[in-house]
Every structure is written in structure tokens, then in C-alpha cells.
Protein backbone atom coordinates (compact mmCIF):
# COMPACT_ATOMS: atom_id res chain seq x y z
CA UNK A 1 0.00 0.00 0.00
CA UNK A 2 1.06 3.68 -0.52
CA UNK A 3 2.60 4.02 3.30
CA UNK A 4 2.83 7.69 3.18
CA UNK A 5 2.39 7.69 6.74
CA UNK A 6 6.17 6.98 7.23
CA UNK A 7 6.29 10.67 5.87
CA UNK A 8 4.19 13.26 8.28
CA UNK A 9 6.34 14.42 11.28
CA UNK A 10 5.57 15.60 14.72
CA UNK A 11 4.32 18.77 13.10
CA UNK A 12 1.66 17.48 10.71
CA UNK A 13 0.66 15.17 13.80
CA UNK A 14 0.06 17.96 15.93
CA UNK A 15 -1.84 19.96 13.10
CA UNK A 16 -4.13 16.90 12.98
CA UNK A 17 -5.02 17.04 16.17
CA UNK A 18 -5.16 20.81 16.78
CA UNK A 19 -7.94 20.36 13.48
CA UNK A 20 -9.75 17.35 15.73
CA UNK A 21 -9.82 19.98 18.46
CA UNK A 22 -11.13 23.25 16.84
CA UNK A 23 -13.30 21.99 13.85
CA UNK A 24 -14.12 18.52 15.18
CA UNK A 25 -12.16 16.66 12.68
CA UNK A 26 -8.80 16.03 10.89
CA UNK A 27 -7.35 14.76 7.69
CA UNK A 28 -4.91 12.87 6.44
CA UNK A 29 -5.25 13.99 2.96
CA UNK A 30 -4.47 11.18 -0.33
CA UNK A 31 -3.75 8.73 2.39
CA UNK A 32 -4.25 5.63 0.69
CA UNK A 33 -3.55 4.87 -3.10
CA UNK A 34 -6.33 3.97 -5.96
CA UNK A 35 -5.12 0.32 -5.93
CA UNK A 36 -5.60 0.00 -2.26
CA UNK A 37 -9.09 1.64 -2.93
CA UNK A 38 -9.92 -0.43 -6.04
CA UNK A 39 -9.46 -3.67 -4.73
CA UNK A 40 -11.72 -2.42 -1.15
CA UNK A 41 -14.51 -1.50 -3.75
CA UNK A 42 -14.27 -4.72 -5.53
CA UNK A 43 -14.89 -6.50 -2.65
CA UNK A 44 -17.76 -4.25 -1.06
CA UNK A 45 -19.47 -4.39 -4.74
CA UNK A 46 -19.23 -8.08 -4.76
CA UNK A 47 -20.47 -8.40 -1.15
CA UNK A 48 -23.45 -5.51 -1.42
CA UNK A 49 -24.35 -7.75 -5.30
CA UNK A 50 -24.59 -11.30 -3.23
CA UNK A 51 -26.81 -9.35 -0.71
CA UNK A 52 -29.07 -8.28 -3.40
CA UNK A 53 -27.99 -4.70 -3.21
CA UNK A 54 -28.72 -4.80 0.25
CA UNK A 55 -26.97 -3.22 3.60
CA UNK A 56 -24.43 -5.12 5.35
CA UNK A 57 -21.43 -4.62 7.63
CA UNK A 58 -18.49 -7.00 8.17
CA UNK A 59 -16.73 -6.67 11.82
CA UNK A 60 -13.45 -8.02 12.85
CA UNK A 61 -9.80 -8.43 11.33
CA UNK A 62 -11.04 -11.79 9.65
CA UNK A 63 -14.32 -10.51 8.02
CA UNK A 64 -12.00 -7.84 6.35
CA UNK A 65 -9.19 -9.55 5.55
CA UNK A 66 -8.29 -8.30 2.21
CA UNK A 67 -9.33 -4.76 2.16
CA UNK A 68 -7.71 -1.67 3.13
CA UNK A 69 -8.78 -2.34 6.69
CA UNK A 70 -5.67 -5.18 7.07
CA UNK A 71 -3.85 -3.04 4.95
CA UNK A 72 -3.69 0.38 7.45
CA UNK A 73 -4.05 -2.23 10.97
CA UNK A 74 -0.92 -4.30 9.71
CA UNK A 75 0.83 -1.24 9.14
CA UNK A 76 3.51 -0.28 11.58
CA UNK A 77 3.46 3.46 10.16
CA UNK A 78 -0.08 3.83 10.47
CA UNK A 79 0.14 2.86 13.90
CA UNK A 80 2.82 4.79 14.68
CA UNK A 81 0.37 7.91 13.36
CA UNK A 82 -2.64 6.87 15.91
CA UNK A 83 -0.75 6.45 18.90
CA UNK A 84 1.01 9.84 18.30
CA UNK A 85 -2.40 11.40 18.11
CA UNK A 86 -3.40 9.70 21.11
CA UNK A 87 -0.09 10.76 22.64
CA UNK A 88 -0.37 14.00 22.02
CA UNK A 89 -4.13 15.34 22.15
CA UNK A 90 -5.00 12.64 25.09
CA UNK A 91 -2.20 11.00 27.00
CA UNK A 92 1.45 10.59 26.81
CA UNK A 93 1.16 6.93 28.04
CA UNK A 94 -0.99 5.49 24.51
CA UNK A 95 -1.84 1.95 24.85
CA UNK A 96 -0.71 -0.63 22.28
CA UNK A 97 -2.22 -0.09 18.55
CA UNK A 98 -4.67 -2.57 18.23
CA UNK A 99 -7.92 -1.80 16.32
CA UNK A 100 -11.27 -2.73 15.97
CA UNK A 101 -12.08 -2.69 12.67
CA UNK A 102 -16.03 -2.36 10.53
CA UNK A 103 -16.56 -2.43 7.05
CA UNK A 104 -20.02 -0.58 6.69
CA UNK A 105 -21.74 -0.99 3.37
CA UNK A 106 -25.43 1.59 3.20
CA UNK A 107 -27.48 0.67 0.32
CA UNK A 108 -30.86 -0.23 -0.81
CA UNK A 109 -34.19 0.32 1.52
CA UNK A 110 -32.74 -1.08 4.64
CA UNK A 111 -29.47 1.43 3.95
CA UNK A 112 -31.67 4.20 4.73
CA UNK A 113 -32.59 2.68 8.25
CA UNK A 114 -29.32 2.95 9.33
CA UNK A 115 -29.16 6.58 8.43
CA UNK A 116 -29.63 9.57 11.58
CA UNK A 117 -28.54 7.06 14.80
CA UNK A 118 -26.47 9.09 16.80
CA UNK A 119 -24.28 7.62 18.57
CA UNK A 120 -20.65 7.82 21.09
CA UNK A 121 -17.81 5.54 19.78
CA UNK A 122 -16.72 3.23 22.62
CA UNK A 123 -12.85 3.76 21.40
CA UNK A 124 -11.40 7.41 21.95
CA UNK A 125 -9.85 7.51 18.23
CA UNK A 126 -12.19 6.86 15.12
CA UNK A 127 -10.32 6.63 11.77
CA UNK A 128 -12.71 6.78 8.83
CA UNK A 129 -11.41 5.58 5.01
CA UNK A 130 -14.17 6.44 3.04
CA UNK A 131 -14.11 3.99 0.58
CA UNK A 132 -17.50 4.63 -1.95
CA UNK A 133 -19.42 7.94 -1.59
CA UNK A 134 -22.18 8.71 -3.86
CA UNK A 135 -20.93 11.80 -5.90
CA UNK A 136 -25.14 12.75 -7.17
CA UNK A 137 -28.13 12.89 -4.83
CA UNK A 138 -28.07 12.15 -0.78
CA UNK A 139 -24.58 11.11 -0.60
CA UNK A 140 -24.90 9.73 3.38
CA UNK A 141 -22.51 12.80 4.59
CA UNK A 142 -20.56 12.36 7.95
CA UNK A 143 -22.86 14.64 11.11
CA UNK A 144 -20.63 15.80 14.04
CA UNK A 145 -21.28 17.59 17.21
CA UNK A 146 -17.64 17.33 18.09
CA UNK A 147 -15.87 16.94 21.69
CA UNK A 148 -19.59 17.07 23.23
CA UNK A 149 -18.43 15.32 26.42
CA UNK A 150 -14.72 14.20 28.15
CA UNK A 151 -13.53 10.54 27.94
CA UNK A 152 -15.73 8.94 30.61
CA UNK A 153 -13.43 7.11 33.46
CA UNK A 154 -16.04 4.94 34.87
CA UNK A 155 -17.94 2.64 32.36
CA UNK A 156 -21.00 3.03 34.35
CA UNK A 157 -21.01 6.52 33.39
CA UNK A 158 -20.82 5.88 29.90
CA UNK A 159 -23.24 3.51 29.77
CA UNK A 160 -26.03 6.10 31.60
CA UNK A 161 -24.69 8.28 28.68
CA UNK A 162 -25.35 5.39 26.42
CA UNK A 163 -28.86 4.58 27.80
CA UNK A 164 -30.33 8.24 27.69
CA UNK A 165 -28.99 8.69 24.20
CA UNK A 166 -30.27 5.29 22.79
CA UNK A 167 -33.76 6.35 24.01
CA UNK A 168 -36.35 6.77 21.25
CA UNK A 169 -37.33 10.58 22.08
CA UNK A 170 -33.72 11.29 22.06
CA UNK A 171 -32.82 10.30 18.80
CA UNK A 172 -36.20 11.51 17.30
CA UNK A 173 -35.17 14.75 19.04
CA UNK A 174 -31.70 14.81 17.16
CA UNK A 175 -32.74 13.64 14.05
CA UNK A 176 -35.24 16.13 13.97
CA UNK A 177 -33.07 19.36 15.21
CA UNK A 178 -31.46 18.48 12.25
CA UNK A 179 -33.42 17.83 9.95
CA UNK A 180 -35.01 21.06 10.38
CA UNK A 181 -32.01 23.31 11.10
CA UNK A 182 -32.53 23.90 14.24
CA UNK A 183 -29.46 21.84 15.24
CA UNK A 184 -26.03 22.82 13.62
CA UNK A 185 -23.77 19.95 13.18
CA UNK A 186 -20.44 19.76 11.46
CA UNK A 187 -21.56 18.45 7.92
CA UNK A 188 -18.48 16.45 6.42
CA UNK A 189 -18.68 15.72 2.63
CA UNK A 190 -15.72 12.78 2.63
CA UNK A 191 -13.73 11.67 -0.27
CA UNK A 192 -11.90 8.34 -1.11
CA UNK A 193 -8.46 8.18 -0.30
CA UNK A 194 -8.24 10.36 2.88
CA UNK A 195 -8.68 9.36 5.85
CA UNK A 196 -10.91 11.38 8.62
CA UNK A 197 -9.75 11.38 12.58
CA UNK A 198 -11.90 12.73 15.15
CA UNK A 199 -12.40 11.56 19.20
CA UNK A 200 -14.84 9.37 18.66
CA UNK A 201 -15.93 8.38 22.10
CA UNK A 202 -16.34 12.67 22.96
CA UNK A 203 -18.13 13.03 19.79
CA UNK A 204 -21.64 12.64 18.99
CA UNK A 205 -21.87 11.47 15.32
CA UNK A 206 -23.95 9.86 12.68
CA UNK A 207 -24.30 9.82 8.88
CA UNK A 208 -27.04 10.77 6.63
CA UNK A 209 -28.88 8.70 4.16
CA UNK A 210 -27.74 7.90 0.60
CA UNK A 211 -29.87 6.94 -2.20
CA UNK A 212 -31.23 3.48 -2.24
CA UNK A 213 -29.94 2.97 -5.26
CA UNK A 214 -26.04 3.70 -4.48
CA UNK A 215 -23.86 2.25 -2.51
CA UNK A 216 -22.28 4.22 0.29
CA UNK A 217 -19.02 2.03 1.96
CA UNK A 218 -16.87 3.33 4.93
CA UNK A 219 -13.75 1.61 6.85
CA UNK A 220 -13.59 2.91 10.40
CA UNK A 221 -10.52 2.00 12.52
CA UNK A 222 -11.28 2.39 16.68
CA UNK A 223 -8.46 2.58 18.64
CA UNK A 224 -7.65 3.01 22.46
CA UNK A 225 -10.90 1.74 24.59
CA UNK A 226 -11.06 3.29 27.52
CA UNK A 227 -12.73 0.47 29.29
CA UNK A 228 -11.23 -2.53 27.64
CA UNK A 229 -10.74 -3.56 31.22
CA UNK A 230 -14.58 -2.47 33.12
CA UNK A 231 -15.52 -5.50 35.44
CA UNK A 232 -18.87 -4.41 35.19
CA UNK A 233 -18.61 -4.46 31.14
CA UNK A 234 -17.51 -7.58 30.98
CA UNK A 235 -20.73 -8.70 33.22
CA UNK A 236 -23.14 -7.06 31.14
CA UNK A 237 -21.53 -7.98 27.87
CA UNK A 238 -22.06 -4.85 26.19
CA UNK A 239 -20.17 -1.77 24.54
């Protein structure tokens, strides 16, 4: 893969995450080649075709092997990049680079279901490789309402935080604010080949719909879980 990562030095590192803390986001511009690209559309294409055209996801370094997904979490370089970030916008003690990784494929009728659910990442840093976006009609553009909350300490406060936003009225409530203006998110039209940081577990995010008829295909990297190590997690078996 193009590993231009080895390239960006402590100064574009801390310009990425002075962007993640004033706008909400940062980018790692022409990240990732065409033929690392190509060969991640091939294989969403095929997938979304066997599905008849339907949504799907694909979780987990075996469900992705082959894409860019292996590519960027087998790369020392790229690793290198997300603990630095870590290092220097959260903690100067970053734990080891090991990612969970989703393949998210929006398309057809039940693509548009997945559209407007906001949500906290349970990982502090979200990577996000767009890999197809629409380029005509609803295009399923990245929502942010960046750095809305600190990294929680306790799980069991980030699980009430989880349980009040999962509530129906809440997410009616967002989806509406937005829907009619009256909520002003960070709108992020994304294009293939860079690749989009931003705190995911302090940032409340979602994506709009795309066309039914389209396919709309994102790699998201999660690194650094805050409580990969919560007794009470563990018990309850959730995120």
C-alpha cells in the first residue's frame, strides 16, 4: 500500500489534532492509493451484489481480511500515526495499537434505516477511510457535534450516557433538530483516499442517508478503549 504515513512528522501530527480539536475533525489527505481503494470496492461491490444490493457490515480483522482495513491495521506506520495522536491530544502513556475494525456498506431500503442514529464511539480515536461515496443525490454525509463530552473514566457513566442517548425521544429529538435546522452539526462531505480522525468516544456522530440505489461504503478503525478492562462491562456484555 502507498505508506505515506512513514512521511508526516511531529508537526503534521500535531496539526491533525489541533484540526480534531477546533473543527471537530482532521485529515490525512491522499492517504491511501487507488489500488488500495480499487481492490476495497471490488470486494464491497461483490459483497453488497450477493446481498441483493442490500446493507451489510463485516466486523473483525477476519471478516476484512483483504481490504484496506488489514492493509492500514498491519501497518507499523499507520500505527505509529494513531498512537502519536493519542499521545499528544489525550495522553502521553498510549496503549498498544490494536484496532477494531467495521466495514459498513449503506445501500438499498434497509441502507436508509441505518441513516440519523447518533451515537458515542466506545474507542477514543475513530479513523474513517471512506471507501465509496455517492458523488449525485443524498450522498450519506458524515454529522458531528464534536468533543460534546470528556472521555468517561467509569464505564458506568458511559453507559447512563449510552442509555439516555439510545432512548427513542432522544434520537427523534436529534434527528429532527437536524433535519429542520434547528441543530447545527459539522456536515463532512468525505472523499476516497483520505482518511478522517476525530475523538470518537467525545463526539456525537452519525451519517445521513444515501440513495437506495447507491452504494455508500466506509472503513472505520477504533483505537484506544477506555474500558477494555470495566468489570462491570464484561458482566453485562455490552459496549
Amino acid at each position: 500500500m502507498n505508506d505515506m504515513f512513514q512521511g508526516l512528522s511531529i508537526a503534521d501530527i500535531d496539526a491533525v489534532v489541533r484540526s480534531i480539536e477546533t473543527l471537530g475533525y482532521g485529515v490525512i489527505k491522499n492517504g491511501l492509493s487507488e489500488a488500495v481503494l480499487a481492490k476495497t470496492r471490488r470486494f464491497v461491490e461483490d459483497r453488497v451484489r450477493a446481498n441483493h444490493g442490500e446493507y451489510l457490515h463485516f466486523t473483525g480483522a477476519k471478516a476484512v481480511a483483504g481490504t484496506l482495513l488489514q492493509d492500514l491495521s498491519e501497518s507499523k506506520n499507520f500505527q505509529n500515526v494513531c498512537r502519536l495522536i493519542y499521545e499528544r491530544g489525550v495522553s502521553p502513556s498510549p496503549p498498544p495499537p490494536r484496532f477494531h475494525l467495521v466495514l459498513r456498506c449503506l445501500a438499498g431500503e434497509t441502507g436508509q434505516k441505518h441513516a440519523y442514529y447518533f451515537h458515542f464511539d466506545s474507542y477514543v480515536l475513530t479513523a474513517l477511510a471512506p471507501i465509496i461515496i455517492p458523488t449525485e443525490g443524498q450522498s450519506g454525509d458524515l454529522i458531528l457535534f464534536p468533543n460534546l463530552r470528556r472521555i468517561r473514566r467509569h464505564y458506568l457513566t458511559n453507559l447512563v450516557d449510552k442509555i439516555c442517548l439510545d432512548n427513542p425521544l432522544t434520537q427523534w429529538a436529534l434527528r429532527t433538530g437536524v433535519k429542520m435546522g434547528w441543530l447545527k452539526p459539522v456536515r463532512l462531505k468525505m472523499e476516497p483516499g483520505n482518511i478522517y480522525l476525530f475523538w470518537g468516544c467525545r463526539t456525537l456522530h452519525t451519517n445521513e442517508p444515501c440513495d437506495p440505489d447507491k452504494i455508500r461504503s466506509t472503513a472505520l478503525m477504533h483505537y484506544a478503549d477506555p474500558h477494555a478492562h470495566s468489570w462491570l462491562r464484561q458482566k453485562l456484555g455490552r459496549a
